[in-house]
Protein backbone atom coordinates (compact mmCIF):
# COMPACT_ATOMS: atom_id res chain seq x y z
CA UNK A 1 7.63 -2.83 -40.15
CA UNK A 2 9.44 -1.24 -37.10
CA UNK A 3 7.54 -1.66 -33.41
CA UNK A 4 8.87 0.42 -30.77
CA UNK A 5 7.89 -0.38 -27.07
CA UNK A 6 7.48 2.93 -24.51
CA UNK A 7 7.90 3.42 -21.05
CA UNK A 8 5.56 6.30 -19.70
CA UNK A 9 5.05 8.10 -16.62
CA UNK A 10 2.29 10.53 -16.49
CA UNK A 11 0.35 12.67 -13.85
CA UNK A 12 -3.29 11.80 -14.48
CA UNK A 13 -4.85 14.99 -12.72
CA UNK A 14 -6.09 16.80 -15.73
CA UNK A 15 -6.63 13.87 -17.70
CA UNK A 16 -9.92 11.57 -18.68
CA UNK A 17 -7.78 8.45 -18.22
CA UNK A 18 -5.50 6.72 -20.78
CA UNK A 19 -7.85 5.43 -23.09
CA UNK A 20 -9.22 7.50 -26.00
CA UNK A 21 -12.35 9.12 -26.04
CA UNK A 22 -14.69 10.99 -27.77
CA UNK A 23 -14.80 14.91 -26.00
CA UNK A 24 -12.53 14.35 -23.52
CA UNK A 25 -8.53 14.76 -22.85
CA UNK A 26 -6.66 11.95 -22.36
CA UNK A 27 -3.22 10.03 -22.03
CA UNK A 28 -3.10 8.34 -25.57
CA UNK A 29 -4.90 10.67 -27.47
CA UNK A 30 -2.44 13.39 -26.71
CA UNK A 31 0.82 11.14 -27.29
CA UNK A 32 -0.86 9.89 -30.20
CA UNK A 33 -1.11 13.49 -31.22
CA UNK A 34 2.82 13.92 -31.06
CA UNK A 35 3.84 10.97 -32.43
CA UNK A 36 1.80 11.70 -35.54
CA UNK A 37 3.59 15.04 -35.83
CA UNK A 38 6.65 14.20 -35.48
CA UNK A 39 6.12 10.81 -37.79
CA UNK A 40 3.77 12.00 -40.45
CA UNK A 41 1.53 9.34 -40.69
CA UNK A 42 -0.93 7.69 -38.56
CA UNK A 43 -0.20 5.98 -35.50
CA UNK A 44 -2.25 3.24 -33.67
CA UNK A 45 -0.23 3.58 -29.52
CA UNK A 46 -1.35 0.43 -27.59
CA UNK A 47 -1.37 0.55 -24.36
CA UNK A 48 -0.82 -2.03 -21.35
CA UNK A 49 -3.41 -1.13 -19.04
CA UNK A 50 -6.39 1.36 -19.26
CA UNK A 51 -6.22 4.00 -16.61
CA UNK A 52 -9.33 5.94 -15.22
CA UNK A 53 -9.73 9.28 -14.98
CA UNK A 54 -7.41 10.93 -13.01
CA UNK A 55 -5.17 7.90 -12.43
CA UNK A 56 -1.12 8.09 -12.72
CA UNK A 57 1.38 6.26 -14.38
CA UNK A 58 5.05 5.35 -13.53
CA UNK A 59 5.59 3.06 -15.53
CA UNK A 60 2.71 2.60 -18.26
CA UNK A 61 3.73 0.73 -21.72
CA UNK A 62 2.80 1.31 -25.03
CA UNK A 63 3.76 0.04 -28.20
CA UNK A 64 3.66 1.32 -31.91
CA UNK A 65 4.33 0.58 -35.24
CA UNK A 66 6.12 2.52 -38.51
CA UNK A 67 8.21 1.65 -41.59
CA UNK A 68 9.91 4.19 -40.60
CA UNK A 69 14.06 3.07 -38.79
CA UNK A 70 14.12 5.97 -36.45
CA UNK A 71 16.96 7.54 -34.69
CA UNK A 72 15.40 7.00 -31.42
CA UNK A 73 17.41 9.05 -28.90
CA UNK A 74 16.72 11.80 -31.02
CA UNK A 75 13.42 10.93 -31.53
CA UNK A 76 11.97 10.57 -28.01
CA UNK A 77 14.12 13.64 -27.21
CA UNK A 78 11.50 15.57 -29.73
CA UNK A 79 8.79 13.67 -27.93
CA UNK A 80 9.46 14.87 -25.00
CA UNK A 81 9.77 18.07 -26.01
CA UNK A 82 6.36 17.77 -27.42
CA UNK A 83 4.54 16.66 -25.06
CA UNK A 84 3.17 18.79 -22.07
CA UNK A 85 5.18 18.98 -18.54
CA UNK A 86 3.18 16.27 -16.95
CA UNK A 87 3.78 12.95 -19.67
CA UNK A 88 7.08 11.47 -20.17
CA UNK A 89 8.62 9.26 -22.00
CA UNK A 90 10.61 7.67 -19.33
CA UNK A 91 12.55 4.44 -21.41
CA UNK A 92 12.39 3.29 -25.36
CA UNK A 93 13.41 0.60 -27.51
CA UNK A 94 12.65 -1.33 -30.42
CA UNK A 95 11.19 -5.04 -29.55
CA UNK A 96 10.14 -7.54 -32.59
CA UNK A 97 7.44 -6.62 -34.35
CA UNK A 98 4.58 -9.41 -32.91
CA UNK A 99 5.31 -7.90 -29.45
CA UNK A 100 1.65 -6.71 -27.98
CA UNK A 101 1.94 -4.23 -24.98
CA UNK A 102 -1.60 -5.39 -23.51
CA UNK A 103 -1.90 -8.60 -24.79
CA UNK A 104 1.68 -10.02 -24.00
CA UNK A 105 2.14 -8.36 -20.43
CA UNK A 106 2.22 -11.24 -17.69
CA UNK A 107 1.35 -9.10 -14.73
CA UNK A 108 0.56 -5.40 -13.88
CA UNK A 109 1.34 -3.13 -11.08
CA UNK A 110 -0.69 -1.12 -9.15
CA UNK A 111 0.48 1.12 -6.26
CA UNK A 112 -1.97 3.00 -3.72
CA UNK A 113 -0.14 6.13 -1.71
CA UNK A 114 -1.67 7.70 1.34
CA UNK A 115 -0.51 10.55 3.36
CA UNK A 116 -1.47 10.93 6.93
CA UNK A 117 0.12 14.60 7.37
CA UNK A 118 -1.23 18.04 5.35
CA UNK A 119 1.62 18.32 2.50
CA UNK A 120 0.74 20.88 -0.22
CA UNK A 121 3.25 18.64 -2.58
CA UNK A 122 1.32 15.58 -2.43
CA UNK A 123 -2.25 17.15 -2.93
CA UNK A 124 -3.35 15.06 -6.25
CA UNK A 125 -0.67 12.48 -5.73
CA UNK A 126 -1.78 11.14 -3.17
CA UNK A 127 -4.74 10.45 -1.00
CA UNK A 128 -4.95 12.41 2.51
CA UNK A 129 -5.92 10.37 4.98
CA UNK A 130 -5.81 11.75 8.77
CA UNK A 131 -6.62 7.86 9.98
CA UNK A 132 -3.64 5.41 10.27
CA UNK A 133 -4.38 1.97 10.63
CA UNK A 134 -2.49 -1.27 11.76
CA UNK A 135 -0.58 -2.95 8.86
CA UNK A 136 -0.95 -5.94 9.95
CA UNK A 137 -4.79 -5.60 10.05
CA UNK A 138 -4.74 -4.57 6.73
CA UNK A 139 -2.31 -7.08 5.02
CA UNK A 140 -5.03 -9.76 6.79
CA UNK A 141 -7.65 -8.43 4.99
CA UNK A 142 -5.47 -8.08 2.09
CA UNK A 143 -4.15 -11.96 1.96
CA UNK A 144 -7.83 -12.97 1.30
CA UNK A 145 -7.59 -11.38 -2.07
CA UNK A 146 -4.56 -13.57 -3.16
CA UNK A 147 -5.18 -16.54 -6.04
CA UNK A 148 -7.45 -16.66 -8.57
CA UNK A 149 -11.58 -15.34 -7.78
CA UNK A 150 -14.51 -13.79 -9.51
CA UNK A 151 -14.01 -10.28 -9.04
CA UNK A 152 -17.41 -8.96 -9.87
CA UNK A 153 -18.16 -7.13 -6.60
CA UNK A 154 -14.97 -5.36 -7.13
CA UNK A 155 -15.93 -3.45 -10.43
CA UNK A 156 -17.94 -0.38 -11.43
CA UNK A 157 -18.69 -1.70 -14.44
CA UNK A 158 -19.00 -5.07 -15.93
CA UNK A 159 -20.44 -5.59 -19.44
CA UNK A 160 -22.42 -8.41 -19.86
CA UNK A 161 -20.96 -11.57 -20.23
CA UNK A 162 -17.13 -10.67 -19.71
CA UNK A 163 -14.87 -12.68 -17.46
CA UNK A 164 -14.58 -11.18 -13.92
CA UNK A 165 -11.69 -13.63 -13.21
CA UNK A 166 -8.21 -12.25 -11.97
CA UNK A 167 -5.85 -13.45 -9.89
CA UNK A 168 -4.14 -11.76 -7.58
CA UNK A 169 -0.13 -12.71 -7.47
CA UNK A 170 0.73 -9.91 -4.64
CA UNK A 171 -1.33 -8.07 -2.18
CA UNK A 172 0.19 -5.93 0.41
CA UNK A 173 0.63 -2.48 2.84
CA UNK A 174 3.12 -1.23 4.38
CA UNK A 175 3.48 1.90 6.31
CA UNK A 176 5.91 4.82 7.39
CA UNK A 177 6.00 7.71 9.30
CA UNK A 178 3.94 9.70 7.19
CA UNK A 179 2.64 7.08 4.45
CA UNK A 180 0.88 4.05 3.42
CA UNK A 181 0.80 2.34 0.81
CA UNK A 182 -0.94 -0.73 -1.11
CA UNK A 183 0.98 -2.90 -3.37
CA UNK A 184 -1.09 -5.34 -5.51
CA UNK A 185 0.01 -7.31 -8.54
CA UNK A 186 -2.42 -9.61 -10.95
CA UNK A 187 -2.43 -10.78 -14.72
CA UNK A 188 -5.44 -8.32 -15.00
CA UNK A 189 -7.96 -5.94 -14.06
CA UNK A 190 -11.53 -4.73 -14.10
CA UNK A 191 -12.84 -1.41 -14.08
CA UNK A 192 -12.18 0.28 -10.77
CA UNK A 193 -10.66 -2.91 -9.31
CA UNK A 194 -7.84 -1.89 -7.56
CA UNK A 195 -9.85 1.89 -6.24
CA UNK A 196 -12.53 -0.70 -5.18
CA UNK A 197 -10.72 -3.86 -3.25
CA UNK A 198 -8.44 -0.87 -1.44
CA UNK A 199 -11.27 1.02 -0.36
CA UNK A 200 -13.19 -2.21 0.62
CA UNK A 201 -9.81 -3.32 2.77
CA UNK A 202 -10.08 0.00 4.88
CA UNK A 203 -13.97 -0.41 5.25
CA UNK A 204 -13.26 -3.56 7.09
CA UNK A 205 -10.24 -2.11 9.31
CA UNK A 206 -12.21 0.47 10.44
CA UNK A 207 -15.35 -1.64 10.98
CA UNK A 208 -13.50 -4.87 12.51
CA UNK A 209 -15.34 -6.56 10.51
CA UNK A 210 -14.42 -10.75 10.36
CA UNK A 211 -12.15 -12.13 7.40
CA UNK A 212 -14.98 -13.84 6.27
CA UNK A 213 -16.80 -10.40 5.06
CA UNK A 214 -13.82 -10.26 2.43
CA UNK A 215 -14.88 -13.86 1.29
CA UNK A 216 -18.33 -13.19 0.74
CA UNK A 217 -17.59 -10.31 -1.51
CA UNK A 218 -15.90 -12.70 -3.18
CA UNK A 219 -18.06 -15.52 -3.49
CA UNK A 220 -21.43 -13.38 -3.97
CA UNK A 221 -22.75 -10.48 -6.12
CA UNK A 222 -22.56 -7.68 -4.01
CA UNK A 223 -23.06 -3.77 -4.98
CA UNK A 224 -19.66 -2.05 -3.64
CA UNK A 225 -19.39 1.51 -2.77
CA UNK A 226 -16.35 1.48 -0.99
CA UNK A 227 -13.92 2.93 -3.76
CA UNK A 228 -10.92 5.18 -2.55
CA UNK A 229 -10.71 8.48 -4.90
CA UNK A 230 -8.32 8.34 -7.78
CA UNK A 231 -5.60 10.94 -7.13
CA UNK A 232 -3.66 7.85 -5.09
CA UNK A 233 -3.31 5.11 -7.29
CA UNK A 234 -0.55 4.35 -9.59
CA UNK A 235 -0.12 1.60 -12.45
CA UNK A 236 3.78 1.31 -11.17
CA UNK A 237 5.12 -1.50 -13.70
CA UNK A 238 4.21 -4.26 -16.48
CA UNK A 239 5.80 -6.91 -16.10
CA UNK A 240 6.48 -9.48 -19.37
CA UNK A 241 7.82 -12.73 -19.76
């Protein structure tokens, strides 16, 4: 058995998120889709991190298996070529076969662009924001994220029982003349995490709100409404060890 290891950008605009589901468009079900054509059999593409709807991708992995030995310059060319203008296959190779594209990745990376000037080019790749704000207010905020905490404030959807621990290896802004944007890196995510713990870091800019508001979030069960809209957040890299 062959397992080949993907490196995918996407633009997430027109898409239901990365994960498969049932009446709706998405990332994987529409690579899926091409692989199967081009390998005649059934595929099952893993991915490293589940992106929401309308989410982007520069550098999403994914993972499948064949006993097929494939050419595979020639094969992700026809990818490519099958899939539609905004998913690419960006970098390929074959790993061993126990390699796990969610389950072995040590860290992921997610990467939150704002623009503070009108640019038709950025509008769904970014989030407009007319409101700049003092980086090194914001990386304060941000350094009470760092280590290892119950994130259950900071996601829009917990099932019972799951683990809500993360922690939080990098979490940081910095600005330009016309952007902003917010680097974080973990060993994993909840659902909205990184839309939710932006948002919530701009909520207590603006407000001036202590240090300490970021801690009880932390500590306590809060509800959270302070997500940022999707069109500016990016799962930028997987790291693995």
């Amino acid at each position: 058995m062959q397992n080949y290891k993907l490196t995918i950008r996407y633009q997430g605009t027109k898409y239901h998120g990365w994960q498969i589901q049932q009446n709706a468009v998405t990332v994987q079900e529409t690579i899926k889709k091409a692989l199967e054509l081009l390998l005649k059999e059934e595929v099952n593409l893993i991915g490293a991190g589940r992106t929401d709807a309308g989410v982007h991708a520069m550098g999403q992995v994914a993972n499948f298996k064949t006993n097929q030995s494939l050419d595979l310059f020639r094969f992700i060319y026809s990818l490519n070529s099958l899939l539609p203008e905004d998913i690419s296959i960006a970098h390929y190779e074959q790993v061993p076969e126990s390699f796990h594209s969610r389950y072995d990745a040590a860290s992921r990376e997610y990467r939150y662009y704002f623009y503070h000037k009108k640019n038709p080019f950025l509008h769904e790749l970014a989030f407009y924001s007319y409101h700049r704000y003092d980086v090194q207010v914001l990386n304060k905020y941000a350094r009470r994220f760092l280590g290892t905490h119950d994130f259950f404030s900071f996601s829009k959807e917990l099932p019972e029982n799951e683990n809500a621990s993360c922690t939080i290896k990098k979490a940081a802004w910095r600005c330009t003349k016309e952007m902003t944007v917010f680097t974080i890196v973990a060993d994993r995510y909840l659902h909205g995490m990184v839309r939710l713990i932006t948002g919530s870091i701009l909520h207590a800019a603006k407000n001036n709100l202590p240090v300490n508001w970021i801690d009880e979030m932390l500590t306590t069960k809060q509800e959270n409404r302070f997500a940022v809209p999707p069109c500016g957040l990016y799962l930028y890299n997987v790291k693995y060890d």
